[in-house]
N, C-alpha and C. Protein backbone atom coordinates (compact mmCIF):
# COMPACT_ATOMS: atom_id res chain seq x y z
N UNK A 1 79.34 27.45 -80.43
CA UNK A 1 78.34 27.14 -79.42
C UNK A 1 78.04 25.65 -79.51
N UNK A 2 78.29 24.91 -78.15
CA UNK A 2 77.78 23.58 -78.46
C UNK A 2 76.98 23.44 -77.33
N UNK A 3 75.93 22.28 -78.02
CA UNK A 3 74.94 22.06 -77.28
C UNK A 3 75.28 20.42 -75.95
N UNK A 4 75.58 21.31 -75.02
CA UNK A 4 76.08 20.10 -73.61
C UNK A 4 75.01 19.22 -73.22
N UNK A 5 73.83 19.20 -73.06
CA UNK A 5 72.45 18.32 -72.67
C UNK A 5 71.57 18.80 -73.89
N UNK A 6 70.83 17.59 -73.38
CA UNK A 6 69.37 17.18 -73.79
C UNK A 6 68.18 16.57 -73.48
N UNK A 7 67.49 17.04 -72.78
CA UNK A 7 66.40 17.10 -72.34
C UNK A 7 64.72 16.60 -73.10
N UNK A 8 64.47 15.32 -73.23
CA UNK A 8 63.49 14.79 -73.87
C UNK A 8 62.44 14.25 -72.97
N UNK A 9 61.26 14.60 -72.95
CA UNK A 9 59.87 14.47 -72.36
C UNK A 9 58.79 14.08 -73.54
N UNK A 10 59.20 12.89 -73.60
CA UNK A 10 58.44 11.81 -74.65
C UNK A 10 56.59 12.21 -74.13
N UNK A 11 55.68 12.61 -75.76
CA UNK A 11 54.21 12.76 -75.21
C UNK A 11 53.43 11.84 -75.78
N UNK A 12 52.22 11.27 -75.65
CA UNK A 12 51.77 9.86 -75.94
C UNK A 12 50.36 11.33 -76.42
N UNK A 13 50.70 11.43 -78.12
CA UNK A 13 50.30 12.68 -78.80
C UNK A 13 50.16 12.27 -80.12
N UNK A 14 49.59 12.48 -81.39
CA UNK A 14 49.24 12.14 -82.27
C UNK A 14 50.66 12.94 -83.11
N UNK A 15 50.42 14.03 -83.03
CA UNK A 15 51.06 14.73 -84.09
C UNK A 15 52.66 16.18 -82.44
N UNK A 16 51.98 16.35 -81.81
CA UNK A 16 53.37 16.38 -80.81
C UNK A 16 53.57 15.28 -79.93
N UNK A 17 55.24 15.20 -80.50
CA UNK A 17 55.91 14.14 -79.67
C UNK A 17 56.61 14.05 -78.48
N UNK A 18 57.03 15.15 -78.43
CA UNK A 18 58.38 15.47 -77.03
C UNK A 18 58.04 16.76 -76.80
N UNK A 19 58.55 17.10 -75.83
CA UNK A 19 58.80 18.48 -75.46
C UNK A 19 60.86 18.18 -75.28
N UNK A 20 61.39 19.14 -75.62
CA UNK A 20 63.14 19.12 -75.21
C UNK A 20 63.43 20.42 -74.43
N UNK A 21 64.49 20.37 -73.68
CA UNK A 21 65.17 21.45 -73.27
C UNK A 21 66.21 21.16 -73.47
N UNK A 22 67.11 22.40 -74.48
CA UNK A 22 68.03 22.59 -74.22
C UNK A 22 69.50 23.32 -73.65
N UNK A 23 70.19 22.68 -73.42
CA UNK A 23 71.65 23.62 -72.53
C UNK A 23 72.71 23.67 -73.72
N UNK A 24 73.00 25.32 -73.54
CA UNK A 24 74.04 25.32 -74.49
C UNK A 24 75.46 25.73 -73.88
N UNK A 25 76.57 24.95 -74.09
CA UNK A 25 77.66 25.70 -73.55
C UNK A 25 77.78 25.90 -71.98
N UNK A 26 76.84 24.27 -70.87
CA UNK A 26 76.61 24.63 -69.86
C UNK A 26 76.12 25.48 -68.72
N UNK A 27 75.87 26.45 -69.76
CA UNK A 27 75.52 27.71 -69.09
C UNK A 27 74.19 28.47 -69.46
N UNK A 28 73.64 28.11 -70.53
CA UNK A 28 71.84 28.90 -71.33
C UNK A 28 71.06 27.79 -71.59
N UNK A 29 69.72 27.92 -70.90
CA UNK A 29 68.81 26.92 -71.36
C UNK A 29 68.12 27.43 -72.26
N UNK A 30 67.15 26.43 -73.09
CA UNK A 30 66.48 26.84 -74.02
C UNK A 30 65.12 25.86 -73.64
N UNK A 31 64.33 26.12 -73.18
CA UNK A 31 63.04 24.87 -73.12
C UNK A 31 62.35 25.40 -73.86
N UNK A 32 60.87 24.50 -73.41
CA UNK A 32 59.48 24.50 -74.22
C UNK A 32 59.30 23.82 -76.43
N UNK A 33 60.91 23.32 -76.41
CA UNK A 33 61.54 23.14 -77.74
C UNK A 33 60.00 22.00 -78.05
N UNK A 34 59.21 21.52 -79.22
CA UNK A 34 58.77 20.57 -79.01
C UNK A 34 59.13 19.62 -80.55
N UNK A 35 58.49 18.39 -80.45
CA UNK A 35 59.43 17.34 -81.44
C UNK A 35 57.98 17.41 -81.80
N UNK A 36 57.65 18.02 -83.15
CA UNK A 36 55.98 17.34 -83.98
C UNK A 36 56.31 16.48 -85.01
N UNK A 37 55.23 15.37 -85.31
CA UNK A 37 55.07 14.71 -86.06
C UNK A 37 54.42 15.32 -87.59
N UNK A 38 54.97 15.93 -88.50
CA UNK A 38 54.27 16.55 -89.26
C UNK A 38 53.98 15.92 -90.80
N UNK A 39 53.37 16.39 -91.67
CA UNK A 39 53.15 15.50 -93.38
C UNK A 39 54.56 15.10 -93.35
N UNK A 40 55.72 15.53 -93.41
CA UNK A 40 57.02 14.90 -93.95
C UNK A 40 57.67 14.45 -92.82
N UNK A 41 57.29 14.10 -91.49
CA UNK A 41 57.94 13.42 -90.61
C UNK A 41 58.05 14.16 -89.46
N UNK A 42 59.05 14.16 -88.72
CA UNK A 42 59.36 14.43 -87.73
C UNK A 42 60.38 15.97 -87.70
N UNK A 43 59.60 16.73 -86.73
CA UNK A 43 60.37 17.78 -86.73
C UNK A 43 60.60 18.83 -85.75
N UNK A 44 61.54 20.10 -85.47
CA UNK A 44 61.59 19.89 -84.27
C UNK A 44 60.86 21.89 -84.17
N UNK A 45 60.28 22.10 -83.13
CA UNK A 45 59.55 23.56 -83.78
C UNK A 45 60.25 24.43 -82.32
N UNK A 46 60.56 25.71 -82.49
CA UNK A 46 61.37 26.05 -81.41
C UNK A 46 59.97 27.12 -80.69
N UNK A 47 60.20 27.53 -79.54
CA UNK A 47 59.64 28.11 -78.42
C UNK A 47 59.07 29.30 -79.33
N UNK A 48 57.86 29.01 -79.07
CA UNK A 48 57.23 30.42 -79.35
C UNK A 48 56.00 31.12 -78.64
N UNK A 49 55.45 32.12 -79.46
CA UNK A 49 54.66 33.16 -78.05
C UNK A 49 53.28 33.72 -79.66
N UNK A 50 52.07 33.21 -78.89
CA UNK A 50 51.18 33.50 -79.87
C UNK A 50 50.79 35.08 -79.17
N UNK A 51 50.78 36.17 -81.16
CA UNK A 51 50.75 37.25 -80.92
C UNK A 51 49.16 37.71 -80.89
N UNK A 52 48.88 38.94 -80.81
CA UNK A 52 47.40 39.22 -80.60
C UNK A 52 46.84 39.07 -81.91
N UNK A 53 47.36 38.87 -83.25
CA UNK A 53 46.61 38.65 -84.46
C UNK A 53 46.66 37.39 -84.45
N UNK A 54 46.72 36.34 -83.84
CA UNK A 54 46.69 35.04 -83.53
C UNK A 54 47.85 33.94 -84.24
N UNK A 55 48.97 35.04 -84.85
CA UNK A 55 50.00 34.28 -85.25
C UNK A 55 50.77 33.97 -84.37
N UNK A 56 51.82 32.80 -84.77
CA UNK A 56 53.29 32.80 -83.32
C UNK A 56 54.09 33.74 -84.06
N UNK A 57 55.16 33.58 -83.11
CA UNK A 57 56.43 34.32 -83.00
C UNK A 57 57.51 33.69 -82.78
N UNK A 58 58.29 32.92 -83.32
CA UNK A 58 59.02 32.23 -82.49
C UNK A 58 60.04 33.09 -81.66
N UNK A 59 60.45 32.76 -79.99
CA UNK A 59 61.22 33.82 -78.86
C UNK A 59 62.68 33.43 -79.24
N UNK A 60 63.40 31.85 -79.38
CA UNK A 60 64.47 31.50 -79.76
C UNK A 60 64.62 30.69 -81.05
N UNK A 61 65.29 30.89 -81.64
CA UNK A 61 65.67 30.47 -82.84
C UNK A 61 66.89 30.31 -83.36
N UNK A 62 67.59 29.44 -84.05
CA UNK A 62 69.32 29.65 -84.50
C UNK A 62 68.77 30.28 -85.71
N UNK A 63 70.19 31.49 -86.04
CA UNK A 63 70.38 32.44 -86.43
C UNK A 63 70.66 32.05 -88.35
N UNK A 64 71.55 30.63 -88.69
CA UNK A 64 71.83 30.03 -89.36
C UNK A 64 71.30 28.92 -90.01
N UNK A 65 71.18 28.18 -91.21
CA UNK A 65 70.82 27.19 -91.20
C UNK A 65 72.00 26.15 -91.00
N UNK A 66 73.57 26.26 -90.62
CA UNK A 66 73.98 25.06 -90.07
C UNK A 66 73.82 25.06 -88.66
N UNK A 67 73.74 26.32 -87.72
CA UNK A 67 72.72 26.12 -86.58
C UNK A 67 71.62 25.21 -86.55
N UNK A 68 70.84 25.19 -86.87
CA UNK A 68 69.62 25.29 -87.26
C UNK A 68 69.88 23.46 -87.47
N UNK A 69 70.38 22.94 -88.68
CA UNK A 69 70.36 21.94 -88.74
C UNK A 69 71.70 21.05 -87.41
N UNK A 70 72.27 21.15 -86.85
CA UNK A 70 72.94 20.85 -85.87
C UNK A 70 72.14 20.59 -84.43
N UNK A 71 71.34 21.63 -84.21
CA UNK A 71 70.53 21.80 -83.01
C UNK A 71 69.61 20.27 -83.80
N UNK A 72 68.81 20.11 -85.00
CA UNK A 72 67.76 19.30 -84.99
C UNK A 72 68.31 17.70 -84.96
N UNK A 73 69.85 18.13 -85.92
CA UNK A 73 69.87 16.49 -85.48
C UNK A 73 70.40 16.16 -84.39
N UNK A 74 71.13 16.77 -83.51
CA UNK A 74 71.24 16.45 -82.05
C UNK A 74 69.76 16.00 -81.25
N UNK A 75 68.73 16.96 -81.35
CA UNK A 75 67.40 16.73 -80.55
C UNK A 75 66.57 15.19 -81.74
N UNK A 76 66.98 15.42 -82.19
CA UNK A 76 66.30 14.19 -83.10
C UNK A 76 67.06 13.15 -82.91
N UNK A 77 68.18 12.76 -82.73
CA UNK A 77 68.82 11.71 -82.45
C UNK A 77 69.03 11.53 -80.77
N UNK A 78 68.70 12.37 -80.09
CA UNK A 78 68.61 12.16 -79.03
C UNK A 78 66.74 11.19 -78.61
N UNK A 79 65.86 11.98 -78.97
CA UNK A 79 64.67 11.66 -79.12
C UNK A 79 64.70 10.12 -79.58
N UNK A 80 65.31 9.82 -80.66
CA UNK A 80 65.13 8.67 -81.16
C UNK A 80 65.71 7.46 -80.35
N UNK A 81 66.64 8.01 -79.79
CA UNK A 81 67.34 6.83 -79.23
C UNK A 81 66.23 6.19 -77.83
N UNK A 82 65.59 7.56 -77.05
CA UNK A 82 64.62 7.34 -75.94
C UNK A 82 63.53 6.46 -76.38
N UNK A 83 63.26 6.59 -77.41
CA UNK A 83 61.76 5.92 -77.41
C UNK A 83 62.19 4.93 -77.79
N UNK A 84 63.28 4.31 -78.62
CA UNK A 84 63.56 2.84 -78.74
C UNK A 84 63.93 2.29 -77.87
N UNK A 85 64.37 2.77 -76.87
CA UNK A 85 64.80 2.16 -75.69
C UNK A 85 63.29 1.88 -74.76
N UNK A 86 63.52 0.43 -74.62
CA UNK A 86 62.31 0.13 -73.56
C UNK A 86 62.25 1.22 -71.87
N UNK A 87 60.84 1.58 -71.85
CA UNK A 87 61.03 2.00 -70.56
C UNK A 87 61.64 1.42 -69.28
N UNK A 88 62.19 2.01 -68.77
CA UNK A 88 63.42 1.48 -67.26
C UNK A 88 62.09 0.79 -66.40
N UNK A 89 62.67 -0.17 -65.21
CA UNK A 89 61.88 0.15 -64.27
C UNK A 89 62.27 0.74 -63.27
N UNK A 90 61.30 1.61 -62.52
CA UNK A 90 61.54 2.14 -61.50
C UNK A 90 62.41 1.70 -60.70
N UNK A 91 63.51 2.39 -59.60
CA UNK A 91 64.74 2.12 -59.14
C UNK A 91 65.66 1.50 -59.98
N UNK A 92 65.59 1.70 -61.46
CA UNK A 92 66.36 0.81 -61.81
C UNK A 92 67.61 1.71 -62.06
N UNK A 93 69.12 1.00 -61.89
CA UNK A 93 69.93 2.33 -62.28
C UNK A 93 71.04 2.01 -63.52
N UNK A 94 70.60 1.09 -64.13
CA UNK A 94 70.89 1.13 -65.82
C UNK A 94 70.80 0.03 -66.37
N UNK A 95 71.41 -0.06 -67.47
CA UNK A 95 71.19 -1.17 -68.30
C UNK A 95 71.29 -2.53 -67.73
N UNK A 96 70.72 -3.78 -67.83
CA UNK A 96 71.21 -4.79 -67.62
C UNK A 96 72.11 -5.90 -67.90
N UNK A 97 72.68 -7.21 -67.55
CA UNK A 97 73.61 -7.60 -68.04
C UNK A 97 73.66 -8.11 -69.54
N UNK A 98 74.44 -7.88 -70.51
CA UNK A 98 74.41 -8.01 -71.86
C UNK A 98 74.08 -10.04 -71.91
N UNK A 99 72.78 -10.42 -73.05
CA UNK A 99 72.99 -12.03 -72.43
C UNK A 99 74.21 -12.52 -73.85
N UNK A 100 73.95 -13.35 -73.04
CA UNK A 100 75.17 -14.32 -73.28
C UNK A 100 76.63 -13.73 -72.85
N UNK A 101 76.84 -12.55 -71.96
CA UNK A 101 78.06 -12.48 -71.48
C UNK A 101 78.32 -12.92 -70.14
N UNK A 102 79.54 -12.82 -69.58
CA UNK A 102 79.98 -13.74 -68.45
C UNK A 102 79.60 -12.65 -67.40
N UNK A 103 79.11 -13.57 -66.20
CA UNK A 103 78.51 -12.49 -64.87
C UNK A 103 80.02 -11.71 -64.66
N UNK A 104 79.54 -10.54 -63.99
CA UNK A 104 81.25 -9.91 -63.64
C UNK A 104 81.62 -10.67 -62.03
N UNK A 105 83.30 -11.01 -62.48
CA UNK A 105 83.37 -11.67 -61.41
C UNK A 105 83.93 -11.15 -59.98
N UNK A 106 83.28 -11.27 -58.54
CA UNK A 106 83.65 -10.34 -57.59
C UNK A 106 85.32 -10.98 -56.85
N UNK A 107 85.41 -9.53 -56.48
CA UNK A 107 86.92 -10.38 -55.45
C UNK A 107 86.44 -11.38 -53.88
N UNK A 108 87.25 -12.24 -53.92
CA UNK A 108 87.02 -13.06 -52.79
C UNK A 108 87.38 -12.36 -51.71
N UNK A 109 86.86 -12.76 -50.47
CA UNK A 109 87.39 -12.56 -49.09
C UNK A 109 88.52 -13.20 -48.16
């Protein structure tokens, strides 16, 4: 099973950071994933459903711990890369020109 997207919704949150969704295999989503900031760092807590004794449950979960660790560092290295990256501006549609490289040059008429 590999995980095809990633889905990061950066939150301006003390201790939750993101919300993720993920697609596995193009074909199964998984949302509501969220990225918390916890005592030992950063971590990623999967979808869950609080029961009537007021505990959760988590609904999805990998089955494994090399699941388990595969899914986090994908969403964690995905996460990380977003927030270091300065926010875009609006209409913008990607990166800009690298400096100090040469403008690209167009064909004449």
């Amino acid at each position: 099973m590999e995980i095809t997207d990633v889905k990061v919704i950066p939150v301006d949150d003390e201790k939750l950071k993101a919300f993720v969704s993920l697609v596995f295999d193009q074909c199964f989503v998984v949302t509501d994933i969220k990225i918390i900031n916890g005592p030992k760092g950063l971590f990623v807590s999967m979808p869950s459903k609080k029961r009537k004794d007021g505990t959760f449950k988590d609904i999805a979960h990998p089955l494994n711990n090399q699941m388990r660790q595969y899914l986090e560092e994908k969403v964690l290295s995905v996460y990380k890369q977003q927030v270091a990256q300065p926010a875009a501006a609006p209409g913008a549609s990607g990166p800009g020109p690298t400096p100090g490289a040469e403008p690209a040059s167009t064909p004449e008429a």
